[in-house]
N, C-alpha and C. Protein backbone atom coordinates (compact mmCIF):
# COMPACT_ATOMS: atom_id res chain seq x y z
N UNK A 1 2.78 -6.40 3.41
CA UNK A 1 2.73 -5.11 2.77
C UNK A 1 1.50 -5.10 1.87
N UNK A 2 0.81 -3.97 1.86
CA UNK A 2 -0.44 -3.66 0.98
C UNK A 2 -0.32 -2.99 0.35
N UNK A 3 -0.19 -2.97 -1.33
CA UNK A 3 -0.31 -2.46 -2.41
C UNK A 3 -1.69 -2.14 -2.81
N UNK A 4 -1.40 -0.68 -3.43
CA UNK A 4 -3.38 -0.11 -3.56
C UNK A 4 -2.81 0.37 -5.13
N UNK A 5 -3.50 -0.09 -5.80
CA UNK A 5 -3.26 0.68 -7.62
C UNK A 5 -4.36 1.28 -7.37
N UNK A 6 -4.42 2.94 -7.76
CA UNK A 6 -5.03 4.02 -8.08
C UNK A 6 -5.04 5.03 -9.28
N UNK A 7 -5.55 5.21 -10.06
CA UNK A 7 -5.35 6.29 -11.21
C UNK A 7 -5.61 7.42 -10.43
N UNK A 8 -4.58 8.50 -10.95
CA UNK A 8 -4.74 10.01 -10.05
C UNK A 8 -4.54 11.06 -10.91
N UNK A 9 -4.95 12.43 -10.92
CA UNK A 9 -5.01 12.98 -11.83
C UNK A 9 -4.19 14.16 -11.47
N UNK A 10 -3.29 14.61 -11.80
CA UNK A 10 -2.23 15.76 -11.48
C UNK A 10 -2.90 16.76 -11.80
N UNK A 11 -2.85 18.21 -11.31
CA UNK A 11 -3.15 19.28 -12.13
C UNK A 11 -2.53 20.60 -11.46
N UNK A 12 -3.40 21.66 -11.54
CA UNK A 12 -2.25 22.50 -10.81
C UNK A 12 -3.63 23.54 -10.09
N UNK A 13 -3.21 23.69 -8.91
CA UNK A 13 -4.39 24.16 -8.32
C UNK A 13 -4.02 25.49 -8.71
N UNK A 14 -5.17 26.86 -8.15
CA UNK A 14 -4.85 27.87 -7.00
C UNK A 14 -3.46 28.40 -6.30
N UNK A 15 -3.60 27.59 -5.48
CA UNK A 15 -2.48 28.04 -4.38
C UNK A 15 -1.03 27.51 -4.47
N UNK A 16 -1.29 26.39 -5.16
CA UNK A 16 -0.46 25.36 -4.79
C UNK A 16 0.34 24.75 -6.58
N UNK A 17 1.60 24.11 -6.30
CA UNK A 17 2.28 23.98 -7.61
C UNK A 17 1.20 22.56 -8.46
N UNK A 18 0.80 21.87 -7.01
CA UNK A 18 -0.08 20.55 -7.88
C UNK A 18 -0.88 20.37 -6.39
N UNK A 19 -1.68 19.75 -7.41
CA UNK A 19 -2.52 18.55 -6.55
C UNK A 19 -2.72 17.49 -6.91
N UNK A 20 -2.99 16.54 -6.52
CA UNK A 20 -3.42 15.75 -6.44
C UNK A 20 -4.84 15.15 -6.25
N UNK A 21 -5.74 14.24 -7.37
CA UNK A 21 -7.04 14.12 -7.04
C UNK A 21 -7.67 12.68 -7.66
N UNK A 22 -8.23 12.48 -6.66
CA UNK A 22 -8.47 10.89 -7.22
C UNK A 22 -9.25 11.00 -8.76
N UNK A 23 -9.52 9.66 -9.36
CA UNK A 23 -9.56 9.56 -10.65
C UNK A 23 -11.09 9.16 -10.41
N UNK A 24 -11.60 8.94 -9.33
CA UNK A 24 -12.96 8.76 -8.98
C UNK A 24 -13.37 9.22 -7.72
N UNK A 25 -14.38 9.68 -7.98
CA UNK A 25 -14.78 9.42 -6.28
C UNK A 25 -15.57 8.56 -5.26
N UNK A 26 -14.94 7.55 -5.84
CA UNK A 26 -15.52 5.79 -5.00
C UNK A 26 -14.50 6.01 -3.39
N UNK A 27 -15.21 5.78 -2.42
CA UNK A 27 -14.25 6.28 -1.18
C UNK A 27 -13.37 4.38 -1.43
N UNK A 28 -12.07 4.42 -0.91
CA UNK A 28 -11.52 2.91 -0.87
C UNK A 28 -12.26 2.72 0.56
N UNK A 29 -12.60 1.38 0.95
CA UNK A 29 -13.23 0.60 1.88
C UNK A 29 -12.10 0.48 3.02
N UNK A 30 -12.22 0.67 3.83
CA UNK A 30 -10.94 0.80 5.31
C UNK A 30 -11.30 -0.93 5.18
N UNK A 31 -9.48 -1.35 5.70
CA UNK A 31 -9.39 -3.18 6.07
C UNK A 31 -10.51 -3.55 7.68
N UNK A 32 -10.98 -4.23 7.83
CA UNK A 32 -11.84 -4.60 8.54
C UNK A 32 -10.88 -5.02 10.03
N UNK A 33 -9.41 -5.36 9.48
CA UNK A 33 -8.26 -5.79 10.92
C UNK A 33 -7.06 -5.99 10.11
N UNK A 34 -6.06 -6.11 10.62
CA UNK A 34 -4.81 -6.41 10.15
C UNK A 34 -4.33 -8.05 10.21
N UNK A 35 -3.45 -8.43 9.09
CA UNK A 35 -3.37 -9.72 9.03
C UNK A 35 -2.14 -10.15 10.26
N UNK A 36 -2.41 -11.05 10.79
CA UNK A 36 -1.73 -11.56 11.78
C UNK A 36 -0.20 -11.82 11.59
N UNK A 37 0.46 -11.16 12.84
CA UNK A 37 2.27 -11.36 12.44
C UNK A 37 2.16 -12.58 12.20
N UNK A 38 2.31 -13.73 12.96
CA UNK A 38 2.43 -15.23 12.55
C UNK A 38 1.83 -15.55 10.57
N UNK A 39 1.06 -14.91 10.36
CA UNK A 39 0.58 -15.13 9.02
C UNK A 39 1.80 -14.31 8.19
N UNK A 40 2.57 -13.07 8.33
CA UNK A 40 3.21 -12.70 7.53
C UNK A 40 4.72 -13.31 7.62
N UNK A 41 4.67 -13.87 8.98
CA UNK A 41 6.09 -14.77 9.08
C UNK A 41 5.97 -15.97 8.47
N UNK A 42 4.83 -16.56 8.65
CA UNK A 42 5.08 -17.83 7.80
C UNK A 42 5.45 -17.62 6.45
N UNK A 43 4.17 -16.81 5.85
CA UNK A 43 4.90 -16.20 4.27
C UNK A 43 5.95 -16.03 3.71
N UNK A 44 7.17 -15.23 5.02
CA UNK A 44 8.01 -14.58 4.61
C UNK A 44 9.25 -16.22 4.82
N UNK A 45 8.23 -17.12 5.94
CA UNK A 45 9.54 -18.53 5.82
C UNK A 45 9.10 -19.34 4.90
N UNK A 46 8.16 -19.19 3.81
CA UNK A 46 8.06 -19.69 2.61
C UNK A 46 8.87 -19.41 1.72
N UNK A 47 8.89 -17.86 1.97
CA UNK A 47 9.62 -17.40 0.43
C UNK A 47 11.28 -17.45 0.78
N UNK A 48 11.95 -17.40 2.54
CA UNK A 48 12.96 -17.56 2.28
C UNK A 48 13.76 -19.10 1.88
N UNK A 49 12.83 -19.84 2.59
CA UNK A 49 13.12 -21.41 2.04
C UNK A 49 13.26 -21.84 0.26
N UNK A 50 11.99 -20.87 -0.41
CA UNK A 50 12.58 -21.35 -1.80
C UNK A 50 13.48 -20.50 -2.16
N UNK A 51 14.05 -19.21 -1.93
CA UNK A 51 15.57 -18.69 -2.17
C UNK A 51 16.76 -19.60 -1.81
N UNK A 52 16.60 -20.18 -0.63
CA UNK A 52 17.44 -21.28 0.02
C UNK A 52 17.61 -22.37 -1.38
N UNK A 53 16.31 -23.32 -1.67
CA UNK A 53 16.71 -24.25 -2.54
C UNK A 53 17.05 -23.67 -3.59
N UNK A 54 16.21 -22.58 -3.71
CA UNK A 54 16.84 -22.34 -5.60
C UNK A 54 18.53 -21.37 -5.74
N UNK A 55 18.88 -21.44 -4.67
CA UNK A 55 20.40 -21.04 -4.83
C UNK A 55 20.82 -19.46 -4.98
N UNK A 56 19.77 -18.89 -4.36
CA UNK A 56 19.73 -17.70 -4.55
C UNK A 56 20.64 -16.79 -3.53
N UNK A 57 20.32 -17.47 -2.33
CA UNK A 57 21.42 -17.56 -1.49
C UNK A 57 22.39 -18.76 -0.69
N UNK A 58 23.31 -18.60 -0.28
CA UNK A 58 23.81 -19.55 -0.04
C UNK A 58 24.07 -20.10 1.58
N UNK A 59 23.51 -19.30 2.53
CA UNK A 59 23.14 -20.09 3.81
C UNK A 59 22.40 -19.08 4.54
N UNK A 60 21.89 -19.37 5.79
CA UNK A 60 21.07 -18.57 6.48
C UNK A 60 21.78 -17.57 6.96
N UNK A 61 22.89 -17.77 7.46
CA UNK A 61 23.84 -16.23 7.70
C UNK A 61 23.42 -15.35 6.57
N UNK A 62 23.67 -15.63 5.30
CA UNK A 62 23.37 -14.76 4.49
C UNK A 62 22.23 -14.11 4.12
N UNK A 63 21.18 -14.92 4.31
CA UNK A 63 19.66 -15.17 4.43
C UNK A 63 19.67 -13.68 5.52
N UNK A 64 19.97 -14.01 6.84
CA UNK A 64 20.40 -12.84 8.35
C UNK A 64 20.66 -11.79 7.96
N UNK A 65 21.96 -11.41 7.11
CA UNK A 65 22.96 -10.30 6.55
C UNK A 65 21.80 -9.39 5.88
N UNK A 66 21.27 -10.07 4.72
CA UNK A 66 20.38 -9.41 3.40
C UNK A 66 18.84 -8.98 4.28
N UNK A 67 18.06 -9.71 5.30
CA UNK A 67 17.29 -9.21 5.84
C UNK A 67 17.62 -8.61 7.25
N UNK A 68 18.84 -8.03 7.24
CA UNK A 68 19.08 -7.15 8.85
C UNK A 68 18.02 -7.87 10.21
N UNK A 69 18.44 -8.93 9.94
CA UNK A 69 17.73 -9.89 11.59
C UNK A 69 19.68 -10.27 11.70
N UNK A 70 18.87 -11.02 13.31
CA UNK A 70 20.01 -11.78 13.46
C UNK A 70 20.09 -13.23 12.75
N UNK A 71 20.89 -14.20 13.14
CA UNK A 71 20.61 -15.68 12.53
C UNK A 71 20.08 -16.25 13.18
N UNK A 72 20.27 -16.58 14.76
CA UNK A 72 19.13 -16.85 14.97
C UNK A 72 18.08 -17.05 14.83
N UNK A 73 17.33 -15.50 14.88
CA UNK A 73 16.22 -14.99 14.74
C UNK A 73 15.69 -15.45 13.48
N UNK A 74 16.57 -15.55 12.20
CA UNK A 74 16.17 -16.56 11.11
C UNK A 74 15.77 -17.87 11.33
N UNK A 75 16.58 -18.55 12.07
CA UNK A 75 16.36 -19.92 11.81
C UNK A 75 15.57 -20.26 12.41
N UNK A 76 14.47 -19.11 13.63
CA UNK A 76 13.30 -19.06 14.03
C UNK A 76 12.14 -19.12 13.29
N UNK A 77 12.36 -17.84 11.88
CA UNK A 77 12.10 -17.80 11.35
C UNK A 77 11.51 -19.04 10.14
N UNK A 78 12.58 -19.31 9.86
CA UNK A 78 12.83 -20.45 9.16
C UNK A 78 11.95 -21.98 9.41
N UNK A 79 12.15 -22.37 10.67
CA UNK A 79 11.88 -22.94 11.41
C UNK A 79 10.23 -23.25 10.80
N UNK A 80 9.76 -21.97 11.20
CA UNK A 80 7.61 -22.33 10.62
C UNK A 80 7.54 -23.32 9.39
N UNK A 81 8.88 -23.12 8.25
CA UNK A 81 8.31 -23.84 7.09
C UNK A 81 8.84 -25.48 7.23
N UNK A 82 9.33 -25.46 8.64
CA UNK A 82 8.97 -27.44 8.81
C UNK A 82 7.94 -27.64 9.07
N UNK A 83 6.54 -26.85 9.58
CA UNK A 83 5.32 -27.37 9.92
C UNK A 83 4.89 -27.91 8.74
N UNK A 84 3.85 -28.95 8.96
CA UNK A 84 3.04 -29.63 8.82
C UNK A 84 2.38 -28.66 7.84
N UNK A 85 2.31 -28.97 6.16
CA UNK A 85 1.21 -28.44 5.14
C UNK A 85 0.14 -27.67 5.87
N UNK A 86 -0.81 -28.44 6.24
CA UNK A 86 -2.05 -28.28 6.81
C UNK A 86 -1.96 -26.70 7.69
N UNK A 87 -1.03 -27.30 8.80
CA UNK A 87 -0.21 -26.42 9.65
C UNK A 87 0.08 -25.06 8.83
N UNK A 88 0.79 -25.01 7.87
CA UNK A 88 1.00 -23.77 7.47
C UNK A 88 0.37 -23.20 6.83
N UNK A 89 -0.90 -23.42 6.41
CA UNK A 89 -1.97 -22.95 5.71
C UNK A 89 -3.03 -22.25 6.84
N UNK A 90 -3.13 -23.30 7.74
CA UNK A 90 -3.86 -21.99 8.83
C UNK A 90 -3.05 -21.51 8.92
N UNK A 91 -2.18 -21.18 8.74
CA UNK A 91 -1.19 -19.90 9.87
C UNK A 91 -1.34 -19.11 8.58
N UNK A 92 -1.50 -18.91 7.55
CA UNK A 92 -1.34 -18.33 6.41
C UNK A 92 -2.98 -17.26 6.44
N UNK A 93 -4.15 -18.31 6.35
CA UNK A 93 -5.49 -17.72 6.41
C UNK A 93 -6.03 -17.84 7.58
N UNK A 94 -4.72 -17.99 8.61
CA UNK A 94 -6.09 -16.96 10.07
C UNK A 94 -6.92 -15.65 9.77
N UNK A 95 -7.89 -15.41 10.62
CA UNK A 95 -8.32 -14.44 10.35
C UNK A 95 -8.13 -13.32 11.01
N UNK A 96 -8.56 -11.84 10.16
CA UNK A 96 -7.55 -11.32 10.37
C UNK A 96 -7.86 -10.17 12.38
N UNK A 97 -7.11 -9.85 12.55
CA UNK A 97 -7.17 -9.21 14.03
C UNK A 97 -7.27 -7.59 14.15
N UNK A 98 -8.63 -7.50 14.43
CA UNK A 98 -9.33 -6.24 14.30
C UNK A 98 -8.72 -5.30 15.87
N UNK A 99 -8.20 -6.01 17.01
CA UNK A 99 -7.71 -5.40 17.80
C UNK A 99 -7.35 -6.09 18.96
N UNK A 100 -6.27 -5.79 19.58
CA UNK A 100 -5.25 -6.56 20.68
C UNK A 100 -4.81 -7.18 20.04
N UNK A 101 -4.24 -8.31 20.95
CA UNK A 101 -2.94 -9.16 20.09
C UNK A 101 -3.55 -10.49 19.86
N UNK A 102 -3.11 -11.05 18.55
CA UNK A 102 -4.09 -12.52 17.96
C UNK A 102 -3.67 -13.14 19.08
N UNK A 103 -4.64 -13.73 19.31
CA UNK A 103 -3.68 -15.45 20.38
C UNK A 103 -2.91 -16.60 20.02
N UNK A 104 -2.12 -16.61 18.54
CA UNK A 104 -1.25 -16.90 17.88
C UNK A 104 0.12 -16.18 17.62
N UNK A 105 0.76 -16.96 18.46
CA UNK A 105 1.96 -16.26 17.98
C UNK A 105 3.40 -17.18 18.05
N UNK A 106 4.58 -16.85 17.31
CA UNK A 106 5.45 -17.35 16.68
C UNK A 106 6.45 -18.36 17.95
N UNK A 107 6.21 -17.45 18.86
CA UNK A 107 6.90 -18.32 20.44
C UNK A 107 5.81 -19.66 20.55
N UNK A 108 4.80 -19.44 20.36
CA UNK A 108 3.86 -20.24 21.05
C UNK A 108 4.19 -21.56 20.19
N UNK A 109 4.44 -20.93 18.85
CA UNK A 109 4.68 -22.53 18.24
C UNK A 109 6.47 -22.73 17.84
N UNK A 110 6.94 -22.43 18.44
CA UNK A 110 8.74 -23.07 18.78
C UNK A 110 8.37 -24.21 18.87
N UNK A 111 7.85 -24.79 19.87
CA UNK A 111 7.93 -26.49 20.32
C UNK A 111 7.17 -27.28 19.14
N UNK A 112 6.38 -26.37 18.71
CA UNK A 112 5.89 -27.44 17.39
C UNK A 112 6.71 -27.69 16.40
N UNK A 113 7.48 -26.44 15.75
CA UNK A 113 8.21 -26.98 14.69
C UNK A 113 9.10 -27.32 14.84
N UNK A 114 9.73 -27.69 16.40
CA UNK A 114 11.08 -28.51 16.62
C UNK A 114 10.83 -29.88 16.08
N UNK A 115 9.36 -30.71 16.42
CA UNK A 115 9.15 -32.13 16.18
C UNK A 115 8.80 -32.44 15.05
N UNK A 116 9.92 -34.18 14.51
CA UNK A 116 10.20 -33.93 13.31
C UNK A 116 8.67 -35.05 12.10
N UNK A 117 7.76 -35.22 13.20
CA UNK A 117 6.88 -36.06 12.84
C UNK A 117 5.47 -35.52 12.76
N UNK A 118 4.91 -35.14 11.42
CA UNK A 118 3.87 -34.45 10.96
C UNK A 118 2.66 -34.69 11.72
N UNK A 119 2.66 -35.90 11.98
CA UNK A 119 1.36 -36.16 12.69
C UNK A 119 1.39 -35.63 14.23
N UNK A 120 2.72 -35.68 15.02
CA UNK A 120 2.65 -35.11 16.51
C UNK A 120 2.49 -34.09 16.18
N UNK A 121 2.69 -33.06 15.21
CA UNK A 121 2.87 -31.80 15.48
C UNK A 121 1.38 -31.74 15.11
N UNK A 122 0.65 -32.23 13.97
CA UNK A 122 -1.04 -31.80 13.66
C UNK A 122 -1.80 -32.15 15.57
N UNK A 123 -1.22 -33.18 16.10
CA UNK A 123 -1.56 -33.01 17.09
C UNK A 123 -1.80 -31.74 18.15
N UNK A 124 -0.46 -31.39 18.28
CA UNK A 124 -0.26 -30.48 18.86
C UNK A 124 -0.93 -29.33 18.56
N UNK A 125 -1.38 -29.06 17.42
CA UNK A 125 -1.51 -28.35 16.64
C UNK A 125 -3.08 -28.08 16.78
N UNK A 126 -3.75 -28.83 16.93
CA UNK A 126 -5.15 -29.18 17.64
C UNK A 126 -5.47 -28.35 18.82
N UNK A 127 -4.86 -28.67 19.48
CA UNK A 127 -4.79 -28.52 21.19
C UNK A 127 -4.46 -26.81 21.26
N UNK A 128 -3.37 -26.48 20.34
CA UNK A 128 -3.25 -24.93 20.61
C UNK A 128 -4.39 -24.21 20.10
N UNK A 129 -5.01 -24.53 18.76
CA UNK A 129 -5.74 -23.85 17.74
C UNK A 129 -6.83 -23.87 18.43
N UNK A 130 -7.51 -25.14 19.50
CA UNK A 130 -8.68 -24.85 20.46
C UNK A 130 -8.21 -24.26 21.76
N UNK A 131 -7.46 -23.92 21.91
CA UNK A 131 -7.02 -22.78 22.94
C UNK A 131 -7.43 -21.91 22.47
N UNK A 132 -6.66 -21.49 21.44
CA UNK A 132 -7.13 -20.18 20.41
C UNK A 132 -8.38 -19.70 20.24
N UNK A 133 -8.99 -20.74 20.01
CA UNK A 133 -10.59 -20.47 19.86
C UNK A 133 -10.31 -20.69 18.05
N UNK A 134 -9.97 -21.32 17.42
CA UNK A 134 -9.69 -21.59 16.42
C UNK A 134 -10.53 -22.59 15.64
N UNK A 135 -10.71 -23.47 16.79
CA UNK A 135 -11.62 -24.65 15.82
C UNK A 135 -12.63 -25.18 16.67
């Protein structure tokens, strides 16, 4: 989600009960591409993992319930924040995708975050990211 803070100036036109008018007239700069789903899922299996430890909720069903997914689909979710540090930091600052679909995506790495050994998975992790065109 993208938050824009703007000062705006209410007034009352002519025709109309208000308007609305910017507080400058600096045009805002259009985003250059949109940030990659895999980048906002990992985020979002960051932040549900520390609700998890800090007791905020009390299991992934509930985790499911409060974000209208299935559980499953959570513990898919979920799942990204066993990768590998390293691992989840690219997935965090890929860059971003100006059009079609990134060549990263959340299926592609199932088999990575099943394995429970940091170094196979940086492996693995190699091999997809130069698929990607990544490194």
């Amino acid at each position: 989600m993208i938050t824009i803070s703007k000062k705006v100036v209410l007034g009352r036109g002519p025709k109309t009960n208000r308007t609305i008018q910017p507080a400058s007239d600096t045009p805002v700069p259009e985003p250059k591409g949109r940030i990659p789903r895999i980048s906002r899922l990992m985020a979002l299996a960051i932040k549900l993992e520390r609700m998890l430890r800090a007791g905020e909720v009390h299991d992934v069903t509930e985790l499911a319930r409060i974000t209208h997914v299935t559980q499953p689909r959570m513990s898919q979710i979920l799942n990204l924040a066993m990768l590998a540090p390293e691992i989840q930091e690219a997935l965090l600052f890929l860059p971003d995708v100006a059009k079609g679909k990134p060549p990263i995506h959340e299926k592609l790495l199932r088999p990575l975050s099943s394995i429970d050994d940091w170094d196979q998975q940086r492996k693995l992790w190699n091999q997809i990211a130069k698929k990607a065109g990544l490194l």
